[in-house]
C-alpha atoms as a PDB file:
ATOM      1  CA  UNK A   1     -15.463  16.942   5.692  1.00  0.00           C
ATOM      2  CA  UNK A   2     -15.116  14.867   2.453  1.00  0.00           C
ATOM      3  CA  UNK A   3     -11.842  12.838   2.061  1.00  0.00           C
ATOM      4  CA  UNK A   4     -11.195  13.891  -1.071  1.00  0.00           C
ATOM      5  CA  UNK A   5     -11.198  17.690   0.080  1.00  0.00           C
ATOM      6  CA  UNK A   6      -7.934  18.749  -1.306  1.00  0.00           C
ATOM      7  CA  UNK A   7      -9.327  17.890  -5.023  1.00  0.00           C
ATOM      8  CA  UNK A   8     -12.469  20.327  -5.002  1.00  0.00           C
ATOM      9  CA  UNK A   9     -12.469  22.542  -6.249  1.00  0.00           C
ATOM     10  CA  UNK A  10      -9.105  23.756  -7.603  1.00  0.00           C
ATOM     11  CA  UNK A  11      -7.874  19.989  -8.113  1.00  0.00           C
ATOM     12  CA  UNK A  12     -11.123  19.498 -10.016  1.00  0.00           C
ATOM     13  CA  UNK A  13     -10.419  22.232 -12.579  1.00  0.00           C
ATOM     14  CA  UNK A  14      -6.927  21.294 -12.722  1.00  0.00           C
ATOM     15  CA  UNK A  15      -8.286  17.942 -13.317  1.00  0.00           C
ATOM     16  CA  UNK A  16      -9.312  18.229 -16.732  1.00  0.00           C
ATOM     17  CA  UNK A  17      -6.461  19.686 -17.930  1.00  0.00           C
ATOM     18  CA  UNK A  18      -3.461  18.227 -15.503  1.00  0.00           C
ATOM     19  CA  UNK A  19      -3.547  13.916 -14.600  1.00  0.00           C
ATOM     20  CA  UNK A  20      -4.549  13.786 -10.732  1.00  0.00           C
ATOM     21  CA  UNK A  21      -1.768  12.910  -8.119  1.00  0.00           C
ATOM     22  CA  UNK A  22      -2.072   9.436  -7.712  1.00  0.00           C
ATOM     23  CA  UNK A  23      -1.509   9.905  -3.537  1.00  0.00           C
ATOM     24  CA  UNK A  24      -3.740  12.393  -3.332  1.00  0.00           C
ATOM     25  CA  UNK A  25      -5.986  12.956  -6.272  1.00  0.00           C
ATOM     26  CA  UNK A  26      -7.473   9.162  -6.043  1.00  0.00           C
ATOM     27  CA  UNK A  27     -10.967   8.476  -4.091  1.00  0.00           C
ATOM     28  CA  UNK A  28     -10.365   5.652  -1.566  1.00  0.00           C
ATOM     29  CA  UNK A  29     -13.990   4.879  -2.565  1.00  0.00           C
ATOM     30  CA  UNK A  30     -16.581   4.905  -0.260  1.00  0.00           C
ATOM     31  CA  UNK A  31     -16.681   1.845   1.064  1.00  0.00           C
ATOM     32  CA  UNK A  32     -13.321   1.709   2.382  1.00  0.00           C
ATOM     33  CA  UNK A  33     -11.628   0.489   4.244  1.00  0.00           C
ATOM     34  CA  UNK A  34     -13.684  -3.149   3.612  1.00  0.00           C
ATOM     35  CA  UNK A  35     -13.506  -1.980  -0.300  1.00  0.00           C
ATOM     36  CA  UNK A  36     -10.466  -0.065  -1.920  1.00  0.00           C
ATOM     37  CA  UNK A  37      -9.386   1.562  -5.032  1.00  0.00           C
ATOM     38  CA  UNK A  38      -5.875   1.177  -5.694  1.00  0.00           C
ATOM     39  CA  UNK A  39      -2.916   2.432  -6.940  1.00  0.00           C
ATOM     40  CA  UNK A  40      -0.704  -0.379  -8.872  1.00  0.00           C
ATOM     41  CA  UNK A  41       3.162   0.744  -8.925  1.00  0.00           C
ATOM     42  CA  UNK A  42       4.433  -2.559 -10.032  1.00  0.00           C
ATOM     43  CA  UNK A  43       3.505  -5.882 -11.998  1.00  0.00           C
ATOM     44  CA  UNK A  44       5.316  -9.384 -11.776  1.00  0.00           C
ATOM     45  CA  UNK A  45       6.457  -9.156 -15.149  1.00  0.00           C
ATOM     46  CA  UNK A  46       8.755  -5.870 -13.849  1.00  0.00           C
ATOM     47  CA  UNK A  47      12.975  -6.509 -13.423  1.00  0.00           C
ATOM     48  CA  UNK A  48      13.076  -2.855 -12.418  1.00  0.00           C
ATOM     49  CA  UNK A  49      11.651  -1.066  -9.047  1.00  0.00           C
ATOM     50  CA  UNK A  50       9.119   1.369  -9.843  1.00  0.00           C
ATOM     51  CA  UNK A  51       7.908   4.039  -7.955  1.00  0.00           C
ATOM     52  CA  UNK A  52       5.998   7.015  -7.507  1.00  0.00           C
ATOM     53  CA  UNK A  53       7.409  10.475  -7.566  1.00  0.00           C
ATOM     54  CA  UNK A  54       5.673  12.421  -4.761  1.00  0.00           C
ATOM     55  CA  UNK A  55       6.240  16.048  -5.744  1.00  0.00           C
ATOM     56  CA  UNK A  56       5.164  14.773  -9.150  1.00  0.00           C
ATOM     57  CA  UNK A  57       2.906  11.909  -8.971  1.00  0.00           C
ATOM     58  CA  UNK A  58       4.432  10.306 -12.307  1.00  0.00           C
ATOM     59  CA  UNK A  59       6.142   6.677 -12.036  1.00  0.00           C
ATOM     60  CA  UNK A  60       9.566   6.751 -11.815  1.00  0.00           C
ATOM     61  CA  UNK A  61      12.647   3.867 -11.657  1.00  0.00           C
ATOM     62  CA  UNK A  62      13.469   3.424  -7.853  1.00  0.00           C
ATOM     63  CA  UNK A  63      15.997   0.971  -8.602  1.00  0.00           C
ATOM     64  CA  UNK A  64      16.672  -1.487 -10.742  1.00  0.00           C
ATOM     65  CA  UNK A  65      16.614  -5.278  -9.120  1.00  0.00           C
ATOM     66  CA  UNK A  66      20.456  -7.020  -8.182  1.00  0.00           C
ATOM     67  CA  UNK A  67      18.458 -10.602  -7.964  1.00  0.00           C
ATOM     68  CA  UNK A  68      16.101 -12.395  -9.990  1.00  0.00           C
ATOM     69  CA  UNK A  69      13.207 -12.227  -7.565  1.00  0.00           C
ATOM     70  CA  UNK A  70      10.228  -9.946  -8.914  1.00  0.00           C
ATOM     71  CA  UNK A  71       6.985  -9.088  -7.072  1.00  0.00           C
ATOM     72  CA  UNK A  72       4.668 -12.652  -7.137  1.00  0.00           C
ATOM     73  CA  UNK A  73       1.592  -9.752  -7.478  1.00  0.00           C
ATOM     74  CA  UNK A  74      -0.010  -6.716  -8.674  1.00  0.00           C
ATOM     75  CA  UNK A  75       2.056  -4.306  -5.712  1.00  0.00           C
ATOM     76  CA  UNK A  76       0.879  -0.251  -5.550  1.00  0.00           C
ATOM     77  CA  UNK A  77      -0.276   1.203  -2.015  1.00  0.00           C
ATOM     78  CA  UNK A  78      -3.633   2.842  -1.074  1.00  0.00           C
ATOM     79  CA  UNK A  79      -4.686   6.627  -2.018  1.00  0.00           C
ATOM     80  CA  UNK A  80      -5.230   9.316   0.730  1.00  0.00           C
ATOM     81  CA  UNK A  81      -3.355   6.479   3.747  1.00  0.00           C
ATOM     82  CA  UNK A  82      -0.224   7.981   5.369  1.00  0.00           C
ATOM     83  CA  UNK A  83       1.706   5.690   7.794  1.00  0.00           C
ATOM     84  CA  UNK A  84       2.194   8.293  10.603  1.00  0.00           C
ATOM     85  CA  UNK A  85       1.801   8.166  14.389  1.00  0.00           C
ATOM     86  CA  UNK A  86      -1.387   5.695  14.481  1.00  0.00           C
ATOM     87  CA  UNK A  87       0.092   3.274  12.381  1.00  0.00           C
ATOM     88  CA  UNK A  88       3.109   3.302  14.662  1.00  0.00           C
ATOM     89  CA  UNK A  89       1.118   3.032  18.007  1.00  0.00           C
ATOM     90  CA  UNK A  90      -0.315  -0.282  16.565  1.00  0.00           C
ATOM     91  CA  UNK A  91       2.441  -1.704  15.415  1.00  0.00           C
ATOM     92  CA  UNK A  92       4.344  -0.956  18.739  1.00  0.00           C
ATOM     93  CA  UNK A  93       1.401  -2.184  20.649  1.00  0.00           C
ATOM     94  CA  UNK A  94       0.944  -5.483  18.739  1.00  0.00           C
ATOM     95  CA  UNK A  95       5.342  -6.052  19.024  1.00  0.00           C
ATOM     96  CA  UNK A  96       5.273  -4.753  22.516  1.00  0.00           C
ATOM     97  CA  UNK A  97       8.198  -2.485  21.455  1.00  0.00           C
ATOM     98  CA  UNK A  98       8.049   1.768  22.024  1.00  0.00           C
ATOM     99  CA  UNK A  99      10.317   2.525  19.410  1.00  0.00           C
ATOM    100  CA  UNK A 100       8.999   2.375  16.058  1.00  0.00           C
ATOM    101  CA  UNK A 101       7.548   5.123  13.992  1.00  0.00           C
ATOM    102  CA  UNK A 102       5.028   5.265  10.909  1.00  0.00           C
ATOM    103  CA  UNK A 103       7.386   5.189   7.272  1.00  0.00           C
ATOM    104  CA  UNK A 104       5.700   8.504   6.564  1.00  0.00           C
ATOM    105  CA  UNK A 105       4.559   6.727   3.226  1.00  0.00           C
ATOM    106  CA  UNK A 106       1.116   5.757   1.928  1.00  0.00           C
ATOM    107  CA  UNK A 107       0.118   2.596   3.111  1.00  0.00           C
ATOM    108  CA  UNK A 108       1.556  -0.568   0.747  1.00  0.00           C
ATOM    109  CA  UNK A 109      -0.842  -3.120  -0.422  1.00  0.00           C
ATOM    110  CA  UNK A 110      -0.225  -6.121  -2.806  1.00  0.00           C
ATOM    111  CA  UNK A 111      -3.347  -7.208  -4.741  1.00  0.00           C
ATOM    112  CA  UNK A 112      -3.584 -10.815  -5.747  1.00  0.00           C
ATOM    113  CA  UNK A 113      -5.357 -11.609  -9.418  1.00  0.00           C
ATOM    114  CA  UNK A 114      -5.008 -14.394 -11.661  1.00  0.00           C
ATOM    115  CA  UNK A 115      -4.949 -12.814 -14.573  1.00  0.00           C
ATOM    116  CA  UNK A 116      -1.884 -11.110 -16.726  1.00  0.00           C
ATOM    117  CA  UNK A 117      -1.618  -7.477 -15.941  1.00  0.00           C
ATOM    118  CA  UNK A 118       0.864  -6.477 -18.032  1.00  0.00           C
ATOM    119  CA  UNK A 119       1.753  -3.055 -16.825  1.00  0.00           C
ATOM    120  CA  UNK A 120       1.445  -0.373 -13.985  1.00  0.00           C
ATOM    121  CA  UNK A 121      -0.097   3.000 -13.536  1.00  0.00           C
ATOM    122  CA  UNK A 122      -3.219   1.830 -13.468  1.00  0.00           C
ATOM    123  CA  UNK A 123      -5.992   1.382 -10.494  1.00  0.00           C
ATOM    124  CA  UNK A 124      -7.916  -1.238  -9.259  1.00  0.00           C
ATOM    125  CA  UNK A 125     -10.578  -2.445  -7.325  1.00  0.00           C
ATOM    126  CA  UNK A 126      -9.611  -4.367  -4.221  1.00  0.00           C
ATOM    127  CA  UNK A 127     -11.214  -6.109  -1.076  1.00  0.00           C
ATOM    128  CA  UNK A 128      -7.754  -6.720   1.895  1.00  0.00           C
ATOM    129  CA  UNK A 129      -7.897  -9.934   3.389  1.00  0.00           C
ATOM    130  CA  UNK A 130      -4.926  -9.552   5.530  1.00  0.00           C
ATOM    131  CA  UNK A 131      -1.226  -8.419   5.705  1.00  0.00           C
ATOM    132  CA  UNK A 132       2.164  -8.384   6.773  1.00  0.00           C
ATOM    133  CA  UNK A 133       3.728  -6.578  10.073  1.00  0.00           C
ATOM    134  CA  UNK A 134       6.486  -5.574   8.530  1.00  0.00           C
ATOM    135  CA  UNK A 135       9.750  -3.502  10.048  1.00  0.00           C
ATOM    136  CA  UNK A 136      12.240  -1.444   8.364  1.00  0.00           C
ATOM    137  CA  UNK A 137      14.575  -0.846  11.092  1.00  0.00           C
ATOM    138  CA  UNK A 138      12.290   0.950  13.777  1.00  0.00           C
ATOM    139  CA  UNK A 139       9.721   1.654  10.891  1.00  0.00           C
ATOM    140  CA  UNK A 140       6.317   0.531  10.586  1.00  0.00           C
ATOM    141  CA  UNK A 141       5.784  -0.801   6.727  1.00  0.00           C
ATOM    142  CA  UNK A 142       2.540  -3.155   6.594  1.00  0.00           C
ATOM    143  CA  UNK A 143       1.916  -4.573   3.344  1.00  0.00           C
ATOM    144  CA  UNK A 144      -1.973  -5.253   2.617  1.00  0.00           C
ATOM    145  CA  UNK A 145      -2.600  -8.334   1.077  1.00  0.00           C
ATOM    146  CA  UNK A 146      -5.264  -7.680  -0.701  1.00  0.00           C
ATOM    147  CA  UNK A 147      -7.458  -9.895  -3.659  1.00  0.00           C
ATOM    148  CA  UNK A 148      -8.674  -7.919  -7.365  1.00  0.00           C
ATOM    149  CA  UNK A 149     -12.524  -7.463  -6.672  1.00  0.00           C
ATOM    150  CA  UNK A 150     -14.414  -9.803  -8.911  1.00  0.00           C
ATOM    151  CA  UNK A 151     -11.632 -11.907  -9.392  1.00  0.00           C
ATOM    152  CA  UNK A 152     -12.647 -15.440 -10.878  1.00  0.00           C
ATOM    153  CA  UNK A 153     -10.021 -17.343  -8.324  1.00  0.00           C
ATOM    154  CA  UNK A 154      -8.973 -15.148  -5.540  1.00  0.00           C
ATOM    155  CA  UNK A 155     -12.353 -13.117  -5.209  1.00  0.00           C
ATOM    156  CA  UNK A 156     -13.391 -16.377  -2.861  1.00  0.00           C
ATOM    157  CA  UNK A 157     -11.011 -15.533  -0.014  1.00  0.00           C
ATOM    158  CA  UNK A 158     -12.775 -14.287   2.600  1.00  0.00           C
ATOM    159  CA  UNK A 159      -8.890 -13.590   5.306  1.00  0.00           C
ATOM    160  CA  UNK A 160      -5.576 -14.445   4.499  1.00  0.00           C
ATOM    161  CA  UNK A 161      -5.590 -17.780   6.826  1.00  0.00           C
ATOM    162  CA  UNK A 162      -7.717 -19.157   3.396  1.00  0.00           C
ATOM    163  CA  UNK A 163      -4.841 -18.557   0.881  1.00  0.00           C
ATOM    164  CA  UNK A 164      -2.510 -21.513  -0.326  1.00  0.00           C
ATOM    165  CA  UNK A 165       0.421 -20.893   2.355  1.00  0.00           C
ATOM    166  CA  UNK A 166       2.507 -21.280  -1.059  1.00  0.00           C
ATOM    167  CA  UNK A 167       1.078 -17.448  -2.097  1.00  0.00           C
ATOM    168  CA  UNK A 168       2.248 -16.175   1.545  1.00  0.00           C
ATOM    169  CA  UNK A 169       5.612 -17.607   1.251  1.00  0.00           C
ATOM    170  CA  UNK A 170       6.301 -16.120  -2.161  1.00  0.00           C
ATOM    171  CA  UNK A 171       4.961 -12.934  -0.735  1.00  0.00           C
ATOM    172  CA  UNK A 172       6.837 -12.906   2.401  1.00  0.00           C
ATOM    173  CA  UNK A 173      10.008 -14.131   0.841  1.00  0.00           C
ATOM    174  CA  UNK A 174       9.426 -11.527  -1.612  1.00  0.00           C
ATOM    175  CA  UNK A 175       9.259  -8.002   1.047  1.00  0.00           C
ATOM    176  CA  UNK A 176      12.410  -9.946   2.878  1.00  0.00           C
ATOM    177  CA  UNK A 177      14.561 -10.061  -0.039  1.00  0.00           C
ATOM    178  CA  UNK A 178      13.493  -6.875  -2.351  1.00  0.00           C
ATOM    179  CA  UNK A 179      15.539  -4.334  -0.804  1.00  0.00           C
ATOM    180  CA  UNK A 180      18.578  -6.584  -0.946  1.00  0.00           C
ATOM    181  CA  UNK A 181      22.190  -5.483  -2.575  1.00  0.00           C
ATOM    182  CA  UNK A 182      24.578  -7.437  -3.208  1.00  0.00           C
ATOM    183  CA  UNK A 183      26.903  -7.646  -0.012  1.00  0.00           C
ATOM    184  CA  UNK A 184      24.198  -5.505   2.420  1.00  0.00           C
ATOM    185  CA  UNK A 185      21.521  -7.451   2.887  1.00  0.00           C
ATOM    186  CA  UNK A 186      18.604  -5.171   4.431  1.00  0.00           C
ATOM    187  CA  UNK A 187      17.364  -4.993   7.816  1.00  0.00           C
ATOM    188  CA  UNK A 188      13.547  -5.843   7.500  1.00  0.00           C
ATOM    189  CA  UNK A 189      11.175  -8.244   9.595  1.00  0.00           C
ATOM    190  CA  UNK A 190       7.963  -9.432   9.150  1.00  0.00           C
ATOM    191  CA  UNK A 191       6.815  -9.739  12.770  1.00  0.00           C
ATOM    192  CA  UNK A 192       3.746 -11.506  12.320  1.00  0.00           C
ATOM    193  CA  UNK A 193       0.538 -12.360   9.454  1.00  0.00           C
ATOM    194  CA  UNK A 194      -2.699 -10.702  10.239  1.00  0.00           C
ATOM    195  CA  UNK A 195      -5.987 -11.610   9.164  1.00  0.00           C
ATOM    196  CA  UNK A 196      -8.618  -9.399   7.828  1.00  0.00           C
ATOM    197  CA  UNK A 197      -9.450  -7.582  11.217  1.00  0.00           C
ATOM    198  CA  UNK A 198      -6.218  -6.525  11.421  1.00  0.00           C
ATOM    199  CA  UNK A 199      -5.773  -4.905   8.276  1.00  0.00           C
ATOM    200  CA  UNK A 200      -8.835  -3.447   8.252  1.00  0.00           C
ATOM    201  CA  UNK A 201      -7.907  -1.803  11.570  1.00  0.00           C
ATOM    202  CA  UNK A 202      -4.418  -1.015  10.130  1.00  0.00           C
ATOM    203  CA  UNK A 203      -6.147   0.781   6.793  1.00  0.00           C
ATOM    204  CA  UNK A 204      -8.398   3.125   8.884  1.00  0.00           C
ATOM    205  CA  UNK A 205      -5.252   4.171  11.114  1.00  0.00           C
ATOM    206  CA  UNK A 206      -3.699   5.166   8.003  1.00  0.00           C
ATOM    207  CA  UNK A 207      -6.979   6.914   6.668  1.00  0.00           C
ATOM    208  CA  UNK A 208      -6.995   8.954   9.616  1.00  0.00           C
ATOM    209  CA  UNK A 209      -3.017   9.571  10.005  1.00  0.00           C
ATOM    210  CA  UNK A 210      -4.122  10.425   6.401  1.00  0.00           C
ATOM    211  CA  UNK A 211      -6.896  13.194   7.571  1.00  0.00           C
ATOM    212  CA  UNK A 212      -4.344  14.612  10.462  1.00  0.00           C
ATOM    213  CA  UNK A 213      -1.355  15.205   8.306  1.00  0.00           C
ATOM    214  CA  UNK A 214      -3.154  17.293   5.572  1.00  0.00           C
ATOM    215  CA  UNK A 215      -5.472  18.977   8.219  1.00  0.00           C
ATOM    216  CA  UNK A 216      -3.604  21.899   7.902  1.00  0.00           C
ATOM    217  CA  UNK A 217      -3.768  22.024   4.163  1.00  0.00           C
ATOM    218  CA  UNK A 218      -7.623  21.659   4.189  1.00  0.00           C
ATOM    219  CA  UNK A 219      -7.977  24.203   6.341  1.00  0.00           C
ATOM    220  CA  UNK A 220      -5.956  26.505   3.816  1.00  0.00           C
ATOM    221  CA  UNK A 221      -8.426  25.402   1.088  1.00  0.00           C
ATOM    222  CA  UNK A 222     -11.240  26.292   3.566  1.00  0.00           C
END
């Protein structure tokens, strides 16, 4: 069954009238998971939280941010992913914990470019490298790290163990901080920093937790 089953063919008509939902209505490509296309939520130049509406698929304002820290890359998460029960079984295999659950999200990923992209909304072209384990109280919510395809300086890194630790910091410090108020700091932890392997093996958990939760919906369209 094709992954992008729940655009064809009543999402393909609607298609040329009606923008396609960026969860739903984007090809992962067919390479993935060693090859992604991308949806990018938020650039470094943005002091306000953006985020996709689900019902609608349009970008809305999450939150505007207390602090002065903004995202050190291009930041979106991966079409047709969901962060549901396989996600969680890795994560609480690799913590050695039994309580946490998937996010029930798309999968994040943060795509690393040197050049000025001065807005979101847009998709991309991206090869991960690694990511971050991170938790959200008992929730599983990896970030991809992830490099723009063809990219003239990052399109060399072959894992994350390659990059500047500099880049990882800023990244790190960056998902630790973000969901910050003033006076309530958050609860998050990045467990660990996984190579390529592991996101890979992270992105097709997703993929399928992807498959499983709209299963029910294909078979409607079937």
């Amino acid at each position: 069954m094709s992954i992008n089953r729940i655009m064809d063919p009543i999402g393909k008509i609607m298609g040329l009238r009606y923008k396609s939902h960026p969860w739903h209505g984007i090809n992962i490509g067919k390479n993935a998971p060693e090859s992604l296309m991308t949806f990018i939520e938020m650039v470094p130049t943005d002091t306000v939280k953006y985020e996709v509406d689900k019902e609608s698929g349009y970008l809305r304002i999450d939150r505007p941010q207390k602090y002065s820290n903004v995202v050190p890359s291009l930041y979106g998460f991966i079409p047709q992913t969901y962060c549901g029960k396989k996600v969680a079984e890795f994560a609480n295999e690799k913590t050695k914990r039994t309580d946490i659950i998937g996010d029930h999200d798309p999968l994040d990923i943060c795509v690393l470019t040197e050049k000025e992209i001065v807005h979101g909304d847009i998709i991309v072209s991206a090869r991960p490298i690694g990511g971050f384990r991170m938790i959200d109280k008992n929730e599983a919510d990896d970030k991809i790290i992830a490099v723009l395809e063809g990219d003239t300086l990052f399109d060399q890194y072959q894992d994350v163990s390659e990059l500047p630790q500099l880049i990882v910091d800023r990244l790190k410090h960056y998902f630790l901080t973000y969901k910050d108020l003033p006076g309530n700091p958050s609860n998050v932890e990045i467990t660990d920093t996984y190579g390529k392997d592991e996101a890979i093996e992270v992105i097709q958990r997703s993929m399928e937790d992807y498959r499983e939760k709209l299963n029910n919906l294909n078979s409607l369209i079937g």
